[in-house]
N, C-alpha and C. Protein backbone atom coordinates (compact mmCIF):
# COMPACT_ATOMS: atom_id res chain seq x y z
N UNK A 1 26.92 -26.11 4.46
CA UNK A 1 26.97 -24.68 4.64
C UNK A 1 25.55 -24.10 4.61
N UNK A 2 25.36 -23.13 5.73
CA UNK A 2 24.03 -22.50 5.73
C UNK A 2 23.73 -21.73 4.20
N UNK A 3 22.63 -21.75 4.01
CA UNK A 3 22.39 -20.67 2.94
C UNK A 3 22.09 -19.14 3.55
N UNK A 4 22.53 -18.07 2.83
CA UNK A 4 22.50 -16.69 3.26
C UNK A 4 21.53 -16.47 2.56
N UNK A 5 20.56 -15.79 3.18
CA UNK A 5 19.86 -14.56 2.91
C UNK A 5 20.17 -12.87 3.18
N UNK A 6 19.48 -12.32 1.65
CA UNK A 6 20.10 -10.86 2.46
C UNK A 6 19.25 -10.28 3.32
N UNK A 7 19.41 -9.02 4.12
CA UNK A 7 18.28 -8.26 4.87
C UNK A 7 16.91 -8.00 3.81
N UNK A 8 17.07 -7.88 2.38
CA UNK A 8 15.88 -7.42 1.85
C UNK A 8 14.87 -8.40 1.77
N UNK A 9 15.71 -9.81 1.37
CA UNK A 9 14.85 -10.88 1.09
C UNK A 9 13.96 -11.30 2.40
N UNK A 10 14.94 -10.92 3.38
CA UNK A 10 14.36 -11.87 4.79
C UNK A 10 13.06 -11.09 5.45
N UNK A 11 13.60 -9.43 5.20
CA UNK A 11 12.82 -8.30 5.23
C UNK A 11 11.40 -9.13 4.53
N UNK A 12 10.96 -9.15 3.29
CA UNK A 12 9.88 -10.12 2.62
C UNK A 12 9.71 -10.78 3.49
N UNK A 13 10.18 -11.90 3.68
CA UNK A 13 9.24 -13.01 4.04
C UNK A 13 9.32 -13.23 5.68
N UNK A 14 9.16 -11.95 6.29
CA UNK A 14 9.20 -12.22 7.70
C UNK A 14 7.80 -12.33 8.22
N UNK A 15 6.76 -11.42 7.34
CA UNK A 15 5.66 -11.98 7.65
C UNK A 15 5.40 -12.99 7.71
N UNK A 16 5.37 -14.10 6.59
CA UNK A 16 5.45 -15.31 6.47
C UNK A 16 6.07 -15.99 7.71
N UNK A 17 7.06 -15.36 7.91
CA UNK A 17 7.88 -16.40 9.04
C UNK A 17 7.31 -16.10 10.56
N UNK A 18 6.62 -15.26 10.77
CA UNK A 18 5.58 -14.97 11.80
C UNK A 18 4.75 -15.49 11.68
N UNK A 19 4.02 -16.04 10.70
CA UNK A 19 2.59 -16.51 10.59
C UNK A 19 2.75 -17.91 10.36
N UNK A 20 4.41 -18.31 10.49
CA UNK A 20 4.48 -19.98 9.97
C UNK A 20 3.98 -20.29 9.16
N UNK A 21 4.08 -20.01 7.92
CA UNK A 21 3.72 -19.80 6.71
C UNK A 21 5.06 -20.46 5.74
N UNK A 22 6.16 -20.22 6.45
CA UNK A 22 7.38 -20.54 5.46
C UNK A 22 7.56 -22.53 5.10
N UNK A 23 8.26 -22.91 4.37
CA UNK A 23 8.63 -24.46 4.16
C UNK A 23 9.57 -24.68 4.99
N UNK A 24 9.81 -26.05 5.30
CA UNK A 24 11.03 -26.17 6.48
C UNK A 24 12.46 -25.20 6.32
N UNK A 25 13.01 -25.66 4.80
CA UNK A 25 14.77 -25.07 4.59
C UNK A 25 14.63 -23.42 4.83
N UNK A 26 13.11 -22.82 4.49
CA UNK A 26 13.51 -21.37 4.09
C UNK A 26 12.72 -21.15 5.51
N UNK A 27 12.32 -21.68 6.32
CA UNK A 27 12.14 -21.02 7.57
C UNK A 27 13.50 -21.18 8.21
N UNK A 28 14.44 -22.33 8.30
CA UNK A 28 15.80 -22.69 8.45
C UNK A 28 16.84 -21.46 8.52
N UNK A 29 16.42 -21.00 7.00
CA UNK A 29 17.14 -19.83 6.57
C UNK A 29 17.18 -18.66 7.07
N UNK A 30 15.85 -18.09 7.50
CA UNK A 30 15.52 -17.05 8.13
C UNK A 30 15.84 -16.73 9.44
N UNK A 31 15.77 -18.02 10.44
CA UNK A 31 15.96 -17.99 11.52
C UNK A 31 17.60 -17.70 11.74
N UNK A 32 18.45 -18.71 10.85
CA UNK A 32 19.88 -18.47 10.62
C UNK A 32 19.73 -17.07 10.54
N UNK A 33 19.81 -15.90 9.58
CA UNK A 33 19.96 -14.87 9.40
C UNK A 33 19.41 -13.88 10.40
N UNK A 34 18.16 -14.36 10.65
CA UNK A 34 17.63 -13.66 12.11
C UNK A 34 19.02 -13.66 13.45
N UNK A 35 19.29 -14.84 13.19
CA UNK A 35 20.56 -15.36 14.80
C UNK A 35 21.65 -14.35 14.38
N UNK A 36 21.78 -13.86 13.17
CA UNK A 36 23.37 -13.61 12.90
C UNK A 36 23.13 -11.89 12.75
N UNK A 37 22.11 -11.03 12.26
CA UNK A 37 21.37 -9.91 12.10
C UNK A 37 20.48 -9.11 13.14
N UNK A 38 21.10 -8.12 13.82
CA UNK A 38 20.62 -7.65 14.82
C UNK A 38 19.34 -6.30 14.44
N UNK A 39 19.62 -6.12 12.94
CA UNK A 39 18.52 -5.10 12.54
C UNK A 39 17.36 -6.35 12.45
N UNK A 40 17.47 -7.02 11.55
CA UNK A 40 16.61 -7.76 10.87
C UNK A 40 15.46 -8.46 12.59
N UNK A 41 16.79 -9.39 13.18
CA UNK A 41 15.92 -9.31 14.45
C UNK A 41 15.05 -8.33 14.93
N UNK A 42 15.40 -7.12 15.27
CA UNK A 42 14.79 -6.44 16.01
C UNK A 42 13.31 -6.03 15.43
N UNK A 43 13.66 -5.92 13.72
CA UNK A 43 12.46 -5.96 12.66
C UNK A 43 11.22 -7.35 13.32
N UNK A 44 11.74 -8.13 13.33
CA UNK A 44 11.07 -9.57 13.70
C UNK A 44 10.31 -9.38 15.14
N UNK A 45 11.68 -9.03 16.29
CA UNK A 45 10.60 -8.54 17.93
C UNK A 45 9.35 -7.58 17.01
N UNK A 46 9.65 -6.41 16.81
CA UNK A 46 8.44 -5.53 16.50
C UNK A 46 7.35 -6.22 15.96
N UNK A 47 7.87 -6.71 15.21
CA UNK A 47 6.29 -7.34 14.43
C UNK A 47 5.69 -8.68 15.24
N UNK A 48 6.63 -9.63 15.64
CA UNK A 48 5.97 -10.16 16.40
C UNK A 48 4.97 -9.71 17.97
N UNK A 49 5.62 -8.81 18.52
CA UNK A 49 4.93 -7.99 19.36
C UNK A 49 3.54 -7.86 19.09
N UNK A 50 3.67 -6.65 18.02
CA UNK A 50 2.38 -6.02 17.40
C UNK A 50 1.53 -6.95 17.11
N UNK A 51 1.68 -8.24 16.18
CA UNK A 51 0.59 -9.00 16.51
C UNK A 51 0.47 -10.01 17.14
N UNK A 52 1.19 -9.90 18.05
CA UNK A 52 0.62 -10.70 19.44
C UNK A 52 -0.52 -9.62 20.13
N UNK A 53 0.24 -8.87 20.31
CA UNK A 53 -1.02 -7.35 20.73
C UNK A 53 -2.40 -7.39 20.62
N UNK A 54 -2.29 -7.25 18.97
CA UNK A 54 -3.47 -7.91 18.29
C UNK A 54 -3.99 -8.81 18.40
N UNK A 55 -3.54 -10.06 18.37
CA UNK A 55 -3.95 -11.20 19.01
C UNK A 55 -5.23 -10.95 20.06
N UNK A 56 -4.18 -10.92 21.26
CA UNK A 56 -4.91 -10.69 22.64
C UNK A 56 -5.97 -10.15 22.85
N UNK A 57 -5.85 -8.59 22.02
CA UNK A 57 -7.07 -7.67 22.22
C UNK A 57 -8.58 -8.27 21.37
N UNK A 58 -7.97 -9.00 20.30
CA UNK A 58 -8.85 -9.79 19.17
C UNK A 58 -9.77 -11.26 20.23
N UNK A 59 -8.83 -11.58 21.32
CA UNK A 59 -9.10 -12.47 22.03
C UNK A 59 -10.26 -12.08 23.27
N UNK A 60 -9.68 -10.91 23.52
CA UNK A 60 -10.75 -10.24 24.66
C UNK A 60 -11.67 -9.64 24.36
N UNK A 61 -11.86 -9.12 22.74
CA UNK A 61 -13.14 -8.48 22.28
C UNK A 61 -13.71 -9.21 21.42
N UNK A 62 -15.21 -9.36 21.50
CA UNK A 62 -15.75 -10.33 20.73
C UNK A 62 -17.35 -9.46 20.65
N UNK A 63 -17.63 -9.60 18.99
CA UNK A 63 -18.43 -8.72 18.87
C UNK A 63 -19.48 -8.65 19.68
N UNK A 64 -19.67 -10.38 19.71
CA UNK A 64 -20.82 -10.06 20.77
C UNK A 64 -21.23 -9.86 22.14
N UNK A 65 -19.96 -9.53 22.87
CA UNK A 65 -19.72 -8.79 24.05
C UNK A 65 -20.88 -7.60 24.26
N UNK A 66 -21.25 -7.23 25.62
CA UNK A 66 -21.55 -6.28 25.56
C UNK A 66 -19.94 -5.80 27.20
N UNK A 67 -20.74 -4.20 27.09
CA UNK A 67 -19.78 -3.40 27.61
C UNK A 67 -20.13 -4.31 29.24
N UNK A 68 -20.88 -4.98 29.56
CA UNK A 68 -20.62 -5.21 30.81
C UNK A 68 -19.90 -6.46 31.11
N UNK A 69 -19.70 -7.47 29.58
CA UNK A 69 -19.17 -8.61 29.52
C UNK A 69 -17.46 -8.14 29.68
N UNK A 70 -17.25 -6.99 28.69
CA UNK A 70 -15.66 -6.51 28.72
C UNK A 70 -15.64 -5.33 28.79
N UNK A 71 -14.84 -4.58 29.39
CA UNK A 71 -14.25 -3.33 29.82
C UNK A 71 -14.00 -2.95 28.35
N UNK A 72 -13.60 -3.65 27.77
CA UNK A 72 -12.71 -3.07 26.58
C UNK A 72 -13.63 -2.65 25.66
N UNK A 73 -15.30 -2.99 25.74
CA UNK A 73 -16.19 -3.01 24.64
C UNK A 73 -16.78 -2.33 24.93
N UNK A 74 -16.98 -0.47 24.42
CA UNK A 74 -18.21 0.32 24.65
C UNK A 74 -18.28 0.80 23.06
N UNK A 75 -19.72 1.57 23.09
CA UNK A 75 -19.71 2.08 21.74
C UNK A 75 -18.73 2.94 21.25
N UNK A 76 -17.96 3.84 22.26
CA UNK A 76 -17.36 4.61 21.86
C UNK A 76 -15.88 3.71 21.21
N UNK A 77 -15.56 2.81 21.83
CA UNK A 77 -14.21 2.31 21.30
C UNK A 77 -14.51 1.46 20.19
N UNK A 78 -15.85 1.20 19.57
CA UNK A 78 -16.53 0.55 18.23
C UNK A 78 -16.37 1.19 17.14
N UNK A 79 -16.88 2.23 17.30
CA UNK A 79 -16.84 3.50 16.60
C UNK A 79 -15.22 3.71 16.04
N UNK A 80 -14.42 3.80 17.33
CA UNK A 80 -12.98 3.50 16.87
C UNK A 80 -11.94 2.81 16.44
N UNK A 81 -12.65 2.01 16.12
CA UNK A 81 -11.83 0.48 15.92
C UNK A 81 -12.90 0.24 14.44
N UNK A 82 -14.03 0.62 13.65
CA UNK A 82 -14.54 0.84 12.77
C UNK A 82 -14.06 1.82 12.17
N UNK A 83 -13.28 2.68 12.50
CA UNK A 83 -13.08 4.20 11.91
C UNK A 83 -11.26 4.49 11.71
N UNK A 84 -11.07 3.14 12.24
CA UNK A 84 -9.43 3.38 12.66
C UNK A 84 -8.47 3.47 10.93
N UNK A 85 -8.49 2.50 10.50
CA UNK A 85 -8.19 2.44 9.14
C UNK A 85 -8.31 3.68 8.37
N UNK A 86 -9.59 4.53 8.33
CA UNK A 86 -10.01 5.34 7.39
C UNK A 86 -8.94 6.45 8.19
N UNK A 87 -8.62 6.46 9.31
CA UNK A 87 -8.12 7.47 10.19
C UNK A 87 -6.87 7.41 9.79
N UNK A 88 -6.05 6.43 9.74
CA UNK A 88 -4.44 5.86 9.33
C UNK A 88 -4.59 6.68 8.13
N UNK A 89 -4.92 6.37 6.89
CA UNK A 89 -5.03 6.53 5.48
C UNK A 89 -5.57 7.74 5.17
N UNK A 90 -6.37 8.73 6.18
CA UNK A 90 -6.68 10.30 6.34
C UNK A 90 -7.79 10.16 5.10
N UNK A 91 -8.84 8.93 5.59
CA UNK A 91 -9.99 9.42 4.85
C UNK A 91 -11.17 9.63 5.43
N UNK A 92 -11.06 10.44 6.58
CA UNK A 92 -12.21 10.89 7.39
C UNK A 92 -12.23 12.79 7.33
N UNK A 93 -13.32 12.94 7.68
CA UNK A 93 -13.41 14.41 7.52
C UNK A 93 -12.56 15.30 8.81
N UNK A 94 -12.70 16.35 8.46
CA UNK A 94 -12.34 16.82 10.18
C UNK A 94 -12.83 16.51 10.94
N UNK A 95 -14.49 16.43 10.99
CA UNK A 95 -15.14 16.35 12.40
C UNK A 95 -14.60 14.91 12.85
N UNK A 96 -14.64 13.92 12.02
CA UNK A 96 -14.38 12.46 12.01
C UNK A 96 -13.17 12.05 12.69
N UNK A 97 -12.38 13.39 12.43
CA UNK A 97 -10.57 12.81 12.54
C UNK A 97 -10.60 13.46 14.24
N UNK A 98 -11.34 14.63 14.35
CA UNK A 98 -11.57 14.89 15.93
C UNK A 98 -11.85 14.06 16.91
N UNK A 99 -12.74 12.89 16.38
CA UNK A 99 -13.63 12.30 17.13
C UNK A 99 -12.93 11.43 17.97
N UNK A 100 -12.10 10.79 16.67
CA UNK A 100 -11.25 9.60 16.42
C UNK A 100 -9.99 9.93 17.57
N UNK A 101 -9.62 11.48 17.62
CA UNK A 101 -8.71 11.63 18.13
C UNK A 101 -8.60 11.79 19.95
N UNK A 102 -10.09 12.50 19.95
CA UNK A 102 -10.89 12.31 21.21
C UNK A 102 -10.85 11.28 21.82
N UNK A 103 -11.19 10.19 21.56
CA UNK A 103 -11.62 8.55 21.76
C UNK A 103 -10.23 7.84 21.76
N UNK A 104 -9.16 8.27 20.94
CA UNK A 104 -7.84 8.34 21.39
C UNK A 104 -7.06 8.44 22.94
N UNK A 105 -7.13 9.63 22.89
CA UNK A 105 -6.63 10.57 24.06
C UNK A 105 -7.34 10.06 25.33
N UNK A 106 -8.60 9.42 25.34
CA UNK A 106 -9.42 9.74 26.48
C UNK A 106 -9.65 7.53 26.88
N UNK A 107 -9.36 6.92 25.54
CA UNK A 107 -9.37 5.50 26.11
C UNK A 107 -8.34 5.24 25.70
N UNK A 108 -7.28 4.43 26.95
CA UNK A 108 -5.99 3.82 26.79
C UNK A 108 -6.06 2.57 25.74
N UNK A 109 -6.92 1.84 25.92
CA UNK A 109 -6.96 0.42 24.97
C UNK A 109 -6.73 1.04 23.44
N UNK A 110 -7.51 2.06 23.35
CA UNK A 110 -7.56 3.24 21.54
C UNK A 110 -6.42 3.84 21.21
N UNK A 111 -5.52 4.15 22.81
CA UNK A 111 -4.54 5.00 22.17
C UNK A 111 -3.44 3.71 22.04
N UNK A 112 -3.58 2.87 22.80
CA UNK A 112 -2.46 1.58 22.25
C UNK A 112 -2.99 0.72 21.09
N UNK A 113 -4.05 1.02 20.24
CA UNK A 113 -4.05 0.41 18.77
C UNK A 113 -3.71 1.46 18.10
N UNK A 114 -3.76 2.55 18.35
CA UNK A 114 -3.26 3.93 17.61
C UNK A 114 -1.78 3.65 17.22
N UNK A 115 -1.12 3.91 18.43
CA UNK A 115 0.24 3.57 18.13
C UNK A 115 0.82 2.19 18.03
N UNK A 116 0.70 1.13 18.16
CA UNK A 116 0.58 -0.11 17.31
C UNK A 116 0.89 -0.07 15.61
N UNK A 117 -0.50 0.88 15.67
CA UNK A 117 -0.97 0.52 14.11
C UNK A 117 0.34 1.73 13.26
N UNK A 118 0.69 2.82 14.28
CA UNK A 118 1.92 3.49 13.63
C UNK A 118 2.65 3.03 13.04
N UNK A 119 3.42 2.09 14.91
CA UNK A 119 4.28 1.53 15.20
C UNK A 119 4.39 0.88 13.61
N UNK A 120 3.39 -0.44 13.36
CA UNK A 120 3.36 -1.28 12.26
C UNK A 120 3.55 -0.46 10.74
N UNK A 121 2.57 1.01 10.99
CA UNK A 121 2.73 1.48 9.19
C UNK A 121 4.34 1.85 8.81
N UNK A 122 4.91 2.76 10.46
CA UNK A 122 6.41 2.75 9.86
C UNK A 122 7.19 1.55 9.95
N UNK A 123 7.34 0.63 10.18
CA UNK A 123 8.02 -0.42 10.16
C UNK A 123 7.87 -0.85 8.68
N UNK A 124 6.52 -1.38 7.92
CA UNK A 124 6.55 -1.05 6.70
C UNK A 124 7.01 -0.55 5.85
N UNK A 125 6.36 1.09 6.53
CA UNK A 125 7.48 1.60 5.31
C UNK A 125 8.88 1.64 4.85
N UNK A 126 8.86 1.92 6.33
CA UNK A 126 10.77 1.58 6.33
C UNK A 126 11.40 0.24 5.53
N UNK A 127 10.69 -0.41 5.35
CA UNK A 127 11.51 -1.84 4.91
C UNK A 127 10.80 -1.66 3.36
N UNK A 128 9.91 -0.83 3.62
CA UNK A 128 9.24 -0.71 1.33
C UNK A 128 10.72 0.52 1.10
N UNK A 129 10.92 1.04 1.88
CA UNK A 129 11.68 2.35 1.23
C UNK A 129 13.07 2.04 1.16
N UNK A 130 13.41 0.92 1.90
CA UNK A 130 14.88 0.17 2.07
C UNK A 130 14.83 -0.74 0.70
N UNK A 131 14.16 -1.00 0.71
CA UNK A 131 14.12 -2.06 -0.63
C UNK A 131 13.69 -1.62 -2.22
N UNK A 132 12.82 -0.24 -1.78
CA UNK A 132 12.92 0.84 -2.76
C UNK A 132 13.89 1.34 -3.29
N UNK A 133 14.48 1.51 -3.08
CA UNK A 133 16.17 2.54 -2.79
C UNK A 133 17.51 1.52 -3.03
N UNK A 134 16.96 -0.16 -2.94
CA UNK A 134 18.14 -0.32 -3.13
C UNK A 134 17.86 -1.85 -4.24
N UNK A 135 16.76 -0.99 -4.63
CA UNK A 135 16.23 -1.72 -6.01
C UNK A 135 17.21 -1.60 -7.22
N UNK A 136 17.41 -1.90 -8.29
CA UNK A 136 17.86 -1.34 -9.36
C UNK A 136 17.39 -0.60 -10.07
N UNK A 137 16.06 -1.02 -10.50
CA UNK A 137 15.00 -0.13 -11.06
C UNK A 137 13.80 0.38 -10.31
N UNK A 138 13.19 1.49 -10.88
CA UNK A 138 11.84 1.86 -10.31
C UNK A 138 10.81 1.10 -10.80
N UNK A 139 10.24 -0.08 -10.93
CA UNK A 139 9.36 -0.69 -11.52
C UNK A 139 8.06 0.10 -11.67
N UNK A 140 7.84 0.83 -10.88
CA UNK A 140 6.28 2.03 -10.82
C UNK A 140 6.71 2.98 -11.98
N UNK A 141 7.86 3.05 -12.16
CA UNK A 141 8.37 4.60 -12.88
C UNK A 141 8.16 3.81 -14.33
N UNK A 142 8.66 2.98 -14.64
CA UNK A 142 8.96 1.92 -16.09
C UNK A 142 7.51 1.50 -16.37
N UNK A 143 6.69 1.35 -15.62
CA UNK A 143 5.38 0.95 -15.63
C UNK A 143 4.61 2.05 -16.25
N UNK A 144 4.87 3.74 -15.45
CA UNK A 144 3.95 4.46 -16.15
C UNK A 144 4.48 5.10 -17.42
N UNK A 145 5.82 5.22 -17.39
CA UNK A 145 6.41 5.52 -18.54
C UNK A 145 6.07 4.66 -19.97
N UNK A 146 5.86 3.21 -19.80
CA UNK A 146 4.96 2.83 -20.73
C UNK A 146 3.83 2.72 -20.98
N UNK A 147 2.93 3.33 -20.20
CA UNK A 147 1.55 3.49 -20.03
C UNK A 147 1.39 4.90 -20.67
N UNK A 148 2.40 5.61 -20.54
CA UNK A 148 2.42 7.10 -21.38
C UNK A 148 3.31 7.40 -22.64
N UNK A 149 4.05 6.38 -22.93
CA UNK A 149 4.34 5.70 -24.23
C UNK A 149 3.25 5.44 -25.01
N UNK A 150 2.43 4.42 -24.85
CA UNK A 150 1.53 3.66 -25.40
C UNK A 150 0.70 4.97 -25.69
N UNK A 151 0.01 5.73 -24.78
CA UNK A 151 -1.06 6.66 -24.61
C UNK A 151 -0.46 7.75 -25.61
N UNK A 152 0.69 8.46 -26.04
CA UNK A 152 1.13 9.00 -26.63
C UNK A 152 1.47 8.82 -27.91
N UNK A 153 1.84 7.17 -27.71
CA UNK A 153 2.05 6.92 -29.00
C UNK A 153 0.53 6.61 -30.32
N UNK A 154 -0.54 6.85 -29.51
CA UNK A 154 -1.90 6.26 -30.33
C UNK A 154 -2.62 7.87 -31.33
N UNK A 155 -1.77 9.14 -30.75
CA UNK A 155 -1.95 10.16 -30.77
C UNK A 155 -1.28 10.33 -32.24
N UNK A 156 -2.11 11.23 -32.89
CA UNK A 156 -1.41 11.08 -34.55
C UNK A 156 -0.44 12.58 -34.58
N UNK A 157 0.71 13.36 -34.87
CA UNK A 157 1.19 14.28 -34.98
C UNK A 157 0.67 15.54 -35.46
N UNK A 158 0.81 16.34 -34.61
CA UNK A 158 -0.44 17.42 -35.32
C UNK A 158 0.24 18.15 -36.54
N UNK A 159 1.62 17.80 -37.14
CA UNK A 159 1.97 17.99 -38.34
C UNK A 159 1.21 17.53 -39.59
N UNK A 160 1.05 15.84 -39.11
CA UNK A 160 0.11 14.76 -40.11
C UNK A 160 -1.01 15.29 -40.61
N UNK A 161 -1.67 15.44 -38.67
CA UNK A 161 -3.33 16.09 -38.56
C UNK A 161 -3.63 17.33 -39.67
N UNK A 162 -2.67 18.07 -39.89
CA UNK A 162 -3.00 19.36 -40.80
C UNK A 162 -2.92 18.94 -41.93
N UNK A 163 -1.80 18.13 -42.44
CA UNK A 163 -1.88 17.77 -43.56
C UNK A 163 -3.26 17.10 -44.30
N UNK A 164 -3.35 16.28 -43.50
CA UNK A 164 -4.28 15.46 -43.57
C UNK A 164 -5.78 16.35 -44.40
N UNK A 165 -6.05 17.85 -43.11
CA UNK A 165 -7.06 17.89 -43.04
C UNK A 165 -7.25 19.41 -44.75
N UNK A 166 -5.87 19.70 -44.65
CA UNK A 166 -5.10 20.50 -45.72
C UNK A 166 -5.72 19.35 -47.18
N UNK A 167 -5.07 18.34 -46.92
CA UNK A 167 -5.47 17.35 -48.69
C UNK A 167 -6.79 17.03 -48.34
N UNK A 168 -7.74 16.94 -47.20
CA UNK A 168 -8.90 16.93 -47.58
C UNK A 168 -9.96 17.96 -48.52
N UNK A 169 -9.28 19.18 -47.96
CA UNK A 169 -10.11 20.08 -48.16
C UNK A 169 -9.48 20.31 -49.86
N UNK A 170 -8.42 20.07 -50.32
CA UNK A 170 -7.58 20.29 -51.87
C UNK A 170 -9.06 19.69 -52.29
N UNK A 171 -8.83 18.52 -51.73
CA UNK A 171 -9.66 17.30 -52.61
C UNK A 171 -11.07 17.44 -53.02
N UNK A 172 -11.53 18.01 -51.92
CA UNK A 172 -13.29 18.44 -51.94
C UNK A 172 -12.62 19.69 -53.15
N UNK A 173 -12.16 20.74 -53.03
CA UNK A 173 -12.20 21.73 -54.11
C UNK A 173 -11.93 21.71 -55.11
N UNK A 174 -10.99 20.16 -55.67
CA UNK A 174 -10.72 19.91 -57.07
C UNK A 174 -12.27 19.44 -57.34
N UNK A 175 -12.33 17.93 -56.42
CA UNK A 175 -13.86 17.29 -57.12
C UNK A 175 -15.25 18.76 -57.44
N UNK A 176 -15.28 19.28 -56.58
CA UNK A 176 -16.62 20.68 -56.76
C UNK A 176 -15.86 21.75 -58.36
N UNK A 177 -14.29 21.53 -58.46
CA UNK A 177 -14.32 22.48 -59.64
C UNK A 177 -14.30 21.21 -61.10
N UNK A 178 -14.12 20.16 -60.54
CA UNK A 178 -14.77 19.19 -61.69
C UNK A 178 -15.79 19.00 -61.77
N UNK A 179 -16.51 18.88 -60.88
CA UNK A 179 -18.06 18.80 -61.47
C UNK A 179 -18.54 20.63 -61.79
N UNK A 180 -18.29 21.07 -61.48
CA UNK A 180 -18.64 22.77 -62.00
C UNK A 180 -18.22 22.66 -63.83
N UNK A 181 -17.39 21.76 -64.42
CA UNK A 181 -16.88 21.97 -65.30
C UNK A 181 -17.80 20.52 -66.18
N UNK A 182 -18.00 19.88 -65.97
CA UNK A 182 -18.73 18.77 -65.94
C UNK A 182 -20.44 18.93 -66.50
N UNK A 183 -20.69 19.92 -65.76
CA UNK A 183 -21.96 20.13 -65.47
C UNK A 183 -22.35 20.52 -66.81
């Protein structure tokens, strides 16, 4: 009997199973569940696509091209393909995110890693938020909740704190009216 995998698990290790990365039985497995799963497949076309995409374009650009060796290589699409990441993740300024968007719009090779790289962040997410959701626990939530346990708990009660600072001060005014008496 085949072994089952569910969509979440296979969801995991499909990278792996793109990059032939998996051991014989659990690539076995995947492919089974791939044959029998028409989401999970279609998860698998996408990503295999996208980096085949990648691939190719990785194949035809080579740093040390110049623009007359490949079409695909001018400064302006350097600039964009250096800047692309910070652009996904919205850590460029305005002028930056203009530029980016310019160099977009105006070279086809830029606007098909643009949407690629979408294509790829929602596919991601979608399968972090599927597996989020049908987690049992929030492991991020349990994580900071004891991180603000701990941090809270090192904190002394500001009931204590008064007391505390209440019998200090008794204490200094008995010892000063004993030695006043002393003296």
């Amino acid at each position: 009997m085949q072994q089952q995998l569910t969509c979440d698990q296979v969801g995991a290790l499909l990278t792996y199973y793109v990059e032939n990365k998996l051991n014989k039985p659990l690539k076995k497995y995947v492919e089974y569940h791939l044959s029998k799963c028409p989401e999970c497949n279609e998860k698998y076309q996408k990503l295999k696509k996208l980096l085949n995409n990648f691939t190719e374009i990785s194949k035809k650009i080579n740093e040390d091209d110049t623009e007359e060796d490949n079409p695909y290589i001018t400064k302006q699409y350097r600039d964009f393909k250096s800047n692309l990441s910070a652009y996904i993740d919205n850590e460029l300024t305005d002028e930056e995110n203009i530029r980016i968007k310019k160099i977009a719009i105006s070279n086809p090779v830029a606007r098909k890693d643009l949407e690629d790289i979408y294509t790829f962040k929602k596919l991601l997410h979608s399968s972090f938020d599927k597996t989020k959701n049908d987690a049992k626990e929030d492991f991020s939530k349990n994580i900071l909740n004891q991180i603000y346990s701990l941090h809270t708990s090192n904190k002394l009660d500001p009931f204590y704190l008064i007391m505390i600072i209440f019998s200090i001060i008794i204490a200094v005014t008995l010892l000063g009216v004993f030695n006043l008496f002393t003296v």
